[in-house]
Protein backbone atom coordinates (compact mmCIF):
# COMPACT_ATOMS: atom_id res chain seq x y z
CA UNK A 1 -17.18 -10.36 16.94
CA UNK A 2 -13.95 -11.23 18.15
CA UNK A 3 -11.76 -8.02 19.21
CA UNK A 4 -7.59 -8.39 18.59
CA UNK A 5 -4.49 -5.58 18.52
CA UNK A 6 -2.25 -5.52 15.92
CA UNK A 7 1.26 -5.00 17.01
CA UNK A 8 -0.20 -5.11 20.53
CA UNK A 9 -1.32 -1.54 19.80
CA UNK A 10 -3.55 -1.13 17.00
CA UNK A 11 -7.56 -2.57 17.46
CA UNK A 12 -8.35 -4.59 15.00
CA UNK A 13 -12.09 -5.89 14.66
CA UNK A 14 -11.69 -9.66 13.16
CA UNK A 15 -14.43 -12.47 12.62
CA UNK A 16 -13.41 -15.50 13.08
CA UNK A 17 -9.90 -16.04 13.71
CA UNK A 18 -7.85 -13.25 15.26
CA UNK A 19 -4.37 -12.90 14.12
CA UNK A 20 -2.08 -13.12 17.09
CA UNK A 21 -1.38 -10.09 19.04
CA UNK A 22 2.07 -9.01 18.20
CA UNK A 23 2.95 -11.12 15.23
CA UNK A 24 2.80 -9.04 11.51
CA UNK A 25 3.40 -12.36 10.08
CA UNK A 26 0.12 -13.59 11.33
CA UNK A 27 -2.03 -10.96 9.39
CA UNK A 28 -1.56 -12.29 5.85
CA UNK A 29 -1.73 -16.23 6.65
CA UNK A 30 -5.56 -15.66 6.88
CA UNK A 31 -5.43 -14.75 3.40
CA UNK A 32 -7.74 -17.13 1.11
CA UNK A 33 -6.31 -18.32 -1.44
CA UNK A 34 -2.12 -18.61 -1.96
CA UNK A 35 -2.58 -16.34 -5.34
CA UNK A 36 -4.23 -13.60 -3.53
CA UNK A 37 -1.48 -14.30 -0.83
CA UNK A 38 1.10 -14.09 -3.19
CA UNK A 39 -0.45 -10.68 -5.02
CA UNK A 40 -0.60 -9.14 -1.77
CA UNK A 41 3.20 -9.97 -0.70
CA UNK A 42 4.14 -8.42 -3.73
CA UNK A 43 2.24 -5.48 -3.24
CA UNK A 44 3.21 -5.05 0.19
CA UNK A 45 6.85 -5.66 -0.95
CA UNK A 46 6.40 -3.31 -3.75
CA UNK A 47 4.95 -0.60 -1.72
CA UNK A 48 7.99 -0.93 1.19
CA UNK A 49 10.69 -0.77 -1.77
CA UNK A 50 9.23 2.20 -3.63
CA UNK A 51 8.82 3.79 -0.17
CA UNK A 52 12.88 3.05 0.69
CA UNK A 53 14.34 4.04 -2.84
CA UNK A 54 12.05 7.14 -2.59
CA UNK A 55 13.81 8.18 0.66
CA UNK A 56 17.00 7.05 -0.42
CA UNK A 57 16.79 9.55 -3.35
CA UNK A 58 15.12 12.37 -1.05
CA UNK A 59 18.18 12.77 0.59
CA UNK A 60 21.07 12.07 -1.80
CA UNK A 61 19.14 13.88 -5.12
CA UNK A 62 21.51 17.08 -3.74
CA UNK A 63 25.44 16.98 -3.22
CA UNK A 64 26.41 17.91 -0.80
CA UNK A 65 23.20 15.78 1.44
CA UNK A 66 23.00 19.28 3.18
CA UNK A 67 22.01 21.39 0.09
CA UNK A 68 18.63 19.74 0.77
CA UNK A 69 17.75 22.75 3.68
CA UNK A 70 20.38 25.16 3.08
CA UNK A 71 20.40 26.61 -0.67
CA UNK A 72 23.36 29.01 0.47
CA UNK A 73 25.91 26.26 -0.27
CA UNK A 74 28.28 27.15 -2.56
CA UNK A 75 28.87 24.92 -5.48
CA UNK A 76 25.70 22.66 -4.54
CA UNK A 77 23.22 21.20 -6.73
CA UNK A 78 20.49 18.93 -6.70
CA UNK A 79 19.16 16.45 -9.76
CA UNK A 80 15.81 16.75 -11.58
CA UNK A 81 13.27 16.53 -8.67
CA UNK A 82 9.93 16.84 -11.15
CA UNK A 83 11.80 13.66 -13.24
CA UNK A 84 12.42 11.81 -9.33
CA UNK A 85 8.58 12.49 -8.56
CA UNK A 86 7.74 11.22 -11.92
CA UNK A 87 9.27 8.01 -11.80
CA UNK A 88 8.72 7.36 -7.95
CA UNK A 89 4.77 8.38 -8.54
CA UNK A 90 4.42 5.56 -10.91
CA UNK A 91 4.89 2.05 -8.53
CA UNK A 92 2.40 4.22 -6.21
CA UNK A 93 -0.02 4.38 -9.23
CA UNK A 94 0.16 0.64 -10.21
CA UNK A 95 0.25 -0.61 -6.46
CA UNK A 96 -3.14 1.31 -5.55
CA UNK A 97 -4.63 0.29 -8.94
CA UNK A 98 -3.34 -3.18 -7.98
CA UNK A 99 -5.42 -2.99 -4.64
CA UNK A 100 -8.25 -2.06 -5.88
CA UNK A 101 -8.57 -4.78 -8.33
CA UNK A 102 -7.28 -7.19 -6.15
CA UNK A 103 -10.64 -8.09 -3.81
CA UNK A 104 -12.54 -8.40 -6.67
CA UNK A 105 -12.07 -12.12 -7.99
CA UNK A 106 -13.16 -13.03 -4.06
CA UNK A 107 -16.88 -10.72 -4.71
CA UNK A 108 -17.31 -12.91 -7.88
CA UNK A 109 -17.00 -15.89 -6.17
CA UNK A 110 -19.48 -15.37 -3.62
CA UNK A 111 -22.75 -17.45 -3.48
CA UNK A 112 -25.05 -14.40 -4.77
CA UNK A 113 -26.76 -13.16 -7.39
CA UNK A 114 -25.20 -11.36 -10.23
CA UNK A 115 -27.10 -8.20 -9.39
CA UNK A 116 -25.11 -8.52 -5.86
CA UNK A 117 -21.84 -9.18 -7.83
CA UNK A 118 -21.96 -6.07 -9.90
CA UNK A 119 -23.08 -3.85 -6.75
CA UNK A 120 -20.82 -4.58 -4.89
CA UNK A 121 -17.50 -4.63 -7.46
CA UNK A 122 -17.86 -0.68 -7.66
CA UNK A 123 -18.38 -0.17 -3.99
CA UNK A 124 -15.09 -2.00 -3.38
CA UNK A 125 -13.30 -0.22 -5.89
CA UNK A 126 -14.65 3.58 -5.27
CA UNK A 127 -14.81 2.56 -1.31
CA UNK A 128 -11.35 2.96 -1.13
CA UNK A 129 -11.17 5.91 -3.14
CA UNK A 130 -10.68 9.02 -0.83
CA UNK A 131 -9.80 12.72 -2.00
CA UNK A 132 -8.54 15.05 0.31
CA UNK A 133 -10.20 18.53 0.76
């Protein structure tokens, strides 16, 4: 088993080829196929979007910006925060349903039974299930 860093930092057990130490870019051209390159792009473009408009609202949902920690402002309000957690929850709902869906067109592809197939669709989708305690 070959033994790489991602971002020079980061171990990252690979088979195979390692990705280049350093270079982010490197990490999705090992990607099989260009759909599944393409889904996860948009995914990971998705998720980085969602993640900016959600801070961009965090701190301008109150005017003035520093009604955010200090409620004592006078004249200071702040928009529908349930509605903003609403609406920002829901790209974080359809990107993780995308990723779990998205290995499993490579498990049905493999060279094994169908008894194989079908155990191991579920343990990719609930394996990357995790509740918190």
């Amino acid at each position: 088993m070959a033994r790489s860093h991602v971002f020079g930092i980061l171990p990252l057990p690979v088979l195979g080829h390692a990705p280049q130490a350093g270079n982010p870019e490197s990490l999705f051209t090992h990607l099989p196929t260009r759909p599944y390159r393409y889904a996860t792009h948009a995914i990971a473009i998705i998720m980085i979007l969602n993640w900016l408009a959600g801070c961009m609202i965090g701190i301008l949902i109150c005017k003035p910006i520093k009604y955010n920690w200090d409620k004592t402002i006078p004249g200071g309000h702040c928009g529908d925060l349930n509605g903003i957690f609403r609406w920002t929850s829901l790209p974080n709902l359809i990107t993780d349903i995308a990723m779990l869906i998205l290995p499993l067109p490579m498990i049905w592809k493999l060279h094994t039974g169908l008894s194989q197939k079908i155990g191991l669709s579920p343990t990719f989708v609930t394996g990357s299930m995790y509740v918190s305690p």
